[in-house]
N, C-alpha and C. Protein backbone atom coordinates (compact mmCIF):
# COMPACT_ATOMS: atom_id res chain seq x y z
N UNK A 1 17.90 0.74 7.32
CA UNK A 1 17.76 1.25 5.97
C UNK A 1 16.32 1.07 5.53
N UNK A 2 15.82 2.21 5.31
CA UNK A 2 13.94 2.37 4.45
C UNK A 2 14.44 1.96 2.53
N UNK A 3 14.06 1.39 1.92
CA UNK A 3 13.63 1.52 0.73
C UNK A 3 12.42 1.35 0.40
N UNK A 4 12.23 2.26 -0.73
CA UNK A 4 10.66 2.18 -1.08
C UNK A 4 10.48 2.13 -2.91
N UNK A 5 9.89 0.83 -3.22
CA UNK A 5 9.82 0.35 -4.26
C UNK A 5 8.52 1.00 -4.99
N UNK A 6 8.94 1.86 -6.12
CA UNK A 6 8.08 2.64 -6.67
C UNK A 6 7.47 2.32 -8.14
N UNK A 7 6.29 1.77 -8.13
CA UNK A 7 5.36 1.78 -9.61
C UNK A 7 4.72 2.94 -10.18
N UNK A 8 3.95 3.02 -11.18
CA UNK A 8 2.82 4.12 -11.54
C UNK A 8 2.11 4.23 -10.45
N UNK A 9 0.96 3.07 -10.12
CA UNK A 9 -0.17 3.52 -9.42
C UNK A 9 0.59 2.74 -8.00
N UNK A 10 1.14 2.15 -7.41
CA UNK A 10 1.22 1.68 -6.58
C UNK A 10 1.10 0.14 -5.74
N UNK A 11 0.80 -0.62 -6.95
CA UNK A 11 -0.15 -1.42 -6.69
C UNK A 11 0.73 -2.93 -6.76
N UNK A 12 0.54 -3.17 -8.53
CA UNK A 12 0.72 -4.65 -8.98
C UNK A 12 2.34 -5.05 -8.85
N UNK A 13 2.95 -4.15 -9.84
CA UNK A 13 4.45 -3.93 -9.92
C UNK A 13 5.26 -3.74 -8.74
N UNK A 14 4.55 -2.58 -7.93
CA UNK A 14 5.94 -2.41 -7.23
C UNK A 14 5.95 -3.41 -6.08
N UNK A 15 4.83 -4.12 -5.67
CA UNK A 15 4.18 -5.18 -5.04
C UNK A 15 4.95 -6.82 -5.23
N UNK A 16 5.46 -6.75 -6.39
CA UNK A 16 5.94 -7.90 -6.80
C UNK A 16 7.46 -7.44 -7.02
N UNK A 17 7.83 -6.37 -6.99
CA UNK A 17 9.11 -5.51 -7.19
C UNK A 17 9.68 -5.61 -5.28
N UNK A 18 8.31 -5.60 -4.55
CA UNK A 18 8.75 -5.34 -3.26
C UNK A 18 9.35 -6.87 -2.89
N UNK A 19 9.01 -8.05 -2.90
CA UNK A 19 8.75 -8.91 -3.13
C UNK A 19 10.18 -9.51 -3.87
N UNK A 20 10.22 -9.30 -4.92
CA UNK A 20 12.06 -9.83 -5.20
C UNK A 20 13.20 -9.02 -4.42
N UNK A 21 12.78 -7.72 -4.01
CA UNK A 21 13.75 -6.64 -3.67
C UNK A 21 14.41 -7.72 -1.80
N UNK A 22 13.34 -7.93 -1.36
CA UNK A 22 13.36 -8.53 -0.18
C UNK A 22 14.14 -9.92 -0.18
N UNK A 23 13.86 -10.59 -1.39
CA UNK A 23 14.29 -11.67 -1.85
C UNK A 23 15.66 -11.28 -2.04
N UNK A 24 16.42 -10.69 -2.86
CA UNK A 24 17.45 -9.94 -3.07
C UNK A 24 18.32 -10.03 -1.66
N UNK A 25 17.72 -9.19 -0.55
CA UNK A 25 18.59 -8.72 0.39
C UNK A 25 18.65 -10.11 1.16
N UNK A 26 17.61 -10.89 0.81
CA UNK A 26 17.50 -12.44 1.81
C UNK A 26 18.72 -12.87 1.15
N UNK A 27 19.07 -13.15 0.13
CA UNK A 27 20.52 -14.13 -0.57
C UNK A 27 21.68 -13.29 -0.53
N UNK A 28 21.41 -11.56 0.10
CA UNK A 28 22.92 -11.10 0.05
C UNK A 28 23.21 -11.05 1.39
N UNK A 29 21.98 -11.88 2.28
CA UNK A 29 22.32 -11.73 4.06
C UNK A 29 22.34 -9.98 4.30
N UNK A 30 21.00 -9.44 3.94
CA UNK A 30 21.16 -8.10 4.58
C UNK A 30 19.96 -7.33 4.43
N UNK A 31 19.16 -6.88 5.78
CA UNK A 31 18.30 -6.59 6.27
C UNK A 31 17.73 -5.31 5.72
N UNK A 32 16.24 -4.63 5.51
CA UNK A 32 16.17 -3.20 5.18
C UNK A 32 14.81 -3.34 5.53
N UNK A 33 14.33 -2.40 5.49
CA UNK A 33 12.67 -2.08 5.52
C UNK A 33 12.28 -2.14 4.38
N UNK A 34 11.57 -2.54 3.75
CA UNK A 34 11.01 -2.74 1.93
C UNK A 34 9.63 -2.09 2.50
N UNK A 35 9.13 -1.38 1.64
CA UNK A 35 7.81 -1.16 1.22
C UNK A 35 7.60 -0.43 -0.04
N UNK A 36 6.13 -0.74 -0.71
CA UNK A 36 5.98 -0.56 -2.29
C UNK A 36 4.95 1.14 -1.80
N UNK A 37 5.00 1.59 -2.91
CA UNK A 37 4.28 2.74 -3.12
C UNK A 37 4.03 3.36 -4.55
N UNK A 38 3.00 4.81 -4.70
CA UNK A 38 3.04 4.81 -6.13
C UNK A 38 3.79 5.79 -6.26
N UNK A 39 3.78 6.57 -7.70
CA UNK A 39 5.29 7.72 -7.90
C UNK A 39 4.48 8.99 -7.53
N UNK A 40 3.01 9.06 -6.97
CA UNK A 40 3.21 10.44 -7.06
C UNK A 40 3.27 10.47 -5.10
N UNK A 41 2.72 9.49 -3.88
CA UNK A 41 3.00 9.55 -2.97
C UNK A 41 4.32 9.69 -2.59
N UNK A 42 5.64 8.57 -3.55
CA UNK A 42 6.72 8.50 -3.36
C UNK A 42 7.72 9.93 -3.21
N UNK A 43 7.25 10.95 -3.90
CA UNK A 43 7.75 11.96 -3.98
C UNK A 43 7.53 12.63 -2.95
N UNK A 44 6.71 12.26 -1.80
CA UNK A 44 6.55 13.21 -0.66
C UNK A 44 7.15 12.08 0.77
N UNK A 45 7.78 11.12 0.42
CA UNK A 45 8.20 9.94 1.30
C UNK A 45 10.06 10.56 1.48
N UNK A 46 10.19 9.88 2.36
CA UNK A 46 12.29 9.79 2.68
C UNK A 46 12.26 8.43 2.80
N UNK A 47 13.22 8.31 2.16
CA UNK A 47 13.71 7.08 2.32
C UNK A 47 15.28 6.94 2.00
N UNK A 48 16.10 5.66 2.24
CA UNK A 48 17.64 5.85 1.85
C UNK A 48 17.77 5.49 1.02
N UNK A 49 16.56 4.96 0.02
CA UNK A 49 17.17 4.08 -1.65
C UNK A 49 15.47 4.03 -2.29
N UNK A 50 15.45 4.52 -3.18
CA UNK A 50 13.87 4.73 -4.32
C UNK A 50 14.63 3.24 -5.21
N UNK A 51 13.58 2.51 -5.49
CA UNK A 51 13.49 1.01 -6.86
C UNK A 51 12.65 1.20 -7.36
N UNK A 52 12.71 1.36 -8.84
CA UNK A 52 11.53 1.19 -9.61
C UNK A 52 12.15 1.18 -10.99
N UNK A 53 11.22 0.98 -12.17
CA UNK A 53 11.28 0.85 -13.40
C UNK A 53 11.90 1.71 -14.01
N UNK A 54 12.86 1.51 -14.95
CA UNK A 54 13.44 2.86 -15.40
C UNK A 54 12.85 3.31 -16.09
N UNK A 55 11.49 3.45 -16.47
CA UNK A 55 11.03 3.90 -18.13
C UNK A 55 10.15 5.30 -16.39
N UNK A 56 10.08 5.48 -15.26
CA UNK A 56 9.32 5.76 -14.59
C UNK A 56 9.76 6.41 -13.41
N UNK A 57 11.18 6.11 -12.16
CA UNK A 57 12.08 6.32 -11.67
C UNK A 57 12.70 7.31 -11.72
N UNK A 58 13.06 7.81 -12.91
CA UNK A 58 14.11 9.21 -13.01
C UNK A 58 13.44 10.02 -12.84
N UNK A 59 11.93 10.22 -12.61
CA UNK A 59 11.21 11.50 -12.43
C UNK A 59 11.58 11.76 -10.69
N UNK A 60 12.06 10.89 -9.91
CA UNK A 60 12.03 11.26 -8.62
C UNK A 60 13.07 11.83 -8.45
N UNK A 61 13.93 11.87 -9.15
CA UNK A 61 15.56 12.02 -9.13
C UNK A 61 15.45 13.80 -9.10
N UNK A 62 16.16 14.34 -8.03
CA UNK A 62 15.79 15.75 -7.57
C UNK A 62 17.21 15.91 -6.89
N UNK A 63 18.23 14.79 -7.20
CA UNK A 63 19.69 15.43 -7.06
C UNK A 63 19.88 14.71 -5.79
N UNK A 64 19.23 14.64 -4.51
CA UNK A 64 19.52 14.42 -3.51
C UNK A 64 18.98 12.93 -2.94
N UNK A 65 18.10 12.45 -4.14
CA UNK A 65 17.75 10.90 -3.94
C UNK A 65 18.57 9.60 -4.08
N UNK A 66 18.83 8.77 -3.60
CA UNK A 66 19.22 7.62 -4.36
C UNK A 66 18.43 6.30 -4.79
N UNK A 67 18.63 6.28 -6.38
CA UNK A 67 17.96 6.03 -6.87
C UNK A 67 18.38 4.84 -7.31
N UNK A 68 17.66 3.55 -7.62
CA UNK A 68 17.77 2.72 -8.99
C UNK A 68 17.12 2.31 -9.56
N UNK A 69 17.25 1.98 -11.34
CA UNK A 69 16.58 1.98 -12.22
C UNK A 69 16.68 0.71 -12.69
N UNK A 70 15.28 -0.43 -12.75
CA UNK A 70 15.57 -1.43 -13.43
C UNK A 70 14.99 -1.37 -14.43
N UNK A 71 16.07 -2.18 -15.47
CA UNK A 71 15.68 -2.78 -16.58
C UNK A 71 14.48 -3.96 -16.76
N UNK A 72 14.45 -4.92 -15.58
CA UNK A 72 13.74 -5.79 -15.63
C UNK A 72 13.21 -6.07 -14.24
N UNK A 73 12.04 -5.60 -13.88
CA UNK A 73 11.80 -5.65 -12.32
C UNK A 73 11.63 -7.08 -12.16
N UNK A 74 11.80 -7.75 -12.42
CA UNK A 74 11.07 -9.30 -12.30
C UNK A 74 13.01 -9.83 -12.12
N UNK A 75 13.62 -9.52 -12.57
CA UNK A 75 15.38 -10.29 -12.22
C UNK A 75 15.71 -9.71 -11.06
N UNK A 76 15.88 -10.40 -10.10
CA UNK A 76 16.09 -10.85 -8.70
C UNK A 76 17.96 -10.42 -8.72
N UNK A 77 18.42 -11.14 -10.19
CA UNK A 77 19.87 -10.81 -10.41
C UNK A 77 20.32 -9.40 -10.65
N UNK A 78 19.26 -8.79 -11.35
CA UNK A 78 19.68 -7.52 -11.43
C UNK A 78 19.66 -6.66 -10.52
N UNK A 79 18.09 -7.48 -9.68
CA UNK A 79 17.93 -6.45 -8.11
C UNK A 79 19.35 -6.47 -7.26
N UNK A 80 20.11 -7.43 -7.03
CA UNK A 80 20.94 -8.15 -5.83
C UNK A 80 22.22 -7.06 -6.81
N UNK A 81 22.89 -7.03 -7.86
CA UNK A 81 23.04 -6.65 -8.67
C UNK A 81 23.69 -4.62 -8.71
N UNK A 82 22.53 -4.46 -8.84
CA UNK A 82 22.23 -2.89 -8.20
C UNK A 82 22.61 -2.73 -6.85
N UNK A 83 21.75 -3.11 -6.25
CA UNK A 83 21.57 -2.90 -4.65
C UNK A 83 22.69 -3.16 -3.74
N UNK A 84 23.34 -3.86 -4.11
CA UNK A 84 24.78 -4.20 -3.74
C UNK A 84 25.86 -3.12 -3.30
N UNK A 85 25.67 -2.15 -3.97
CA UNK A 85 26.80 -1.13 -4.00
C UNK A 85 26.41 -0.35 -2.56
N UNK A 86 24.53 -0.09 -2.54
CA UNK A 86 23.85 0.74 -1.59
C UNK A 86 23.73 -0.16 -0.41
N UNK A 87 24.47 -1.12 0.11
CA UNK A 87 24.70 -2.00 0.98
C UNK A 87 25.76 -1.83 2.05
C-alpha cells in the first residue's frame, strides 16, 4: 500500500503528518509506504490513500481517489482512527 501525505507546499506539515501517519500504522501493526508531497505534485501521483488537512484535501478528490481529511494533523488518534477502515 503507497500513501501520500499531502500539504500546501510540501514541506513542514505533511513532513510531520508523514511522521505520525507512520506512527499510526506502527501501533495498528500494519505496514505501507508513507511519503509527504505538495497538492499541486500530488495530483499527478497514484497512490491507494491521499492524507492531508481538510481545509486543503478535497481539492484532490476527482471521484476515483481515496481520500482522508484531518481535522487535526498532529492527533496520531485521529490518524489510527481514519486509516483504520483503509486497512
Amino acid at each position: 500500500m503507497r500513501i501520500l501525505v499531502v500539504c500546501g507546499n510540501g514541506l513542514g506539515s505533511s513532513f510531520i503528518m508523514e511522521l505520525n501517519v507512520k506512527k499510526a500504522l506502527a501501533e495498528l501493526g500494519k505496514e505501507a509506504v508513507v511519503e509527504h508531497t505538495d497538492l499541486a505534485t500530488a495530483r499527478t501521483e497514484k497512490a491507494d490513500l491521499f492524507i492531508g488537512a481538510n481545509d486543503i484535501i478535497h481539492s484532490l478528490d476527482d471521484g476515483t481517489r481515496k481520500i482522508i481529511a484531518l481535522d487535526n494533523v498532529m492527533n496520531v488518534g485521529e490518524i489510527k482512527e481514519k486509516l483504520t477502515p483503509y486497512l
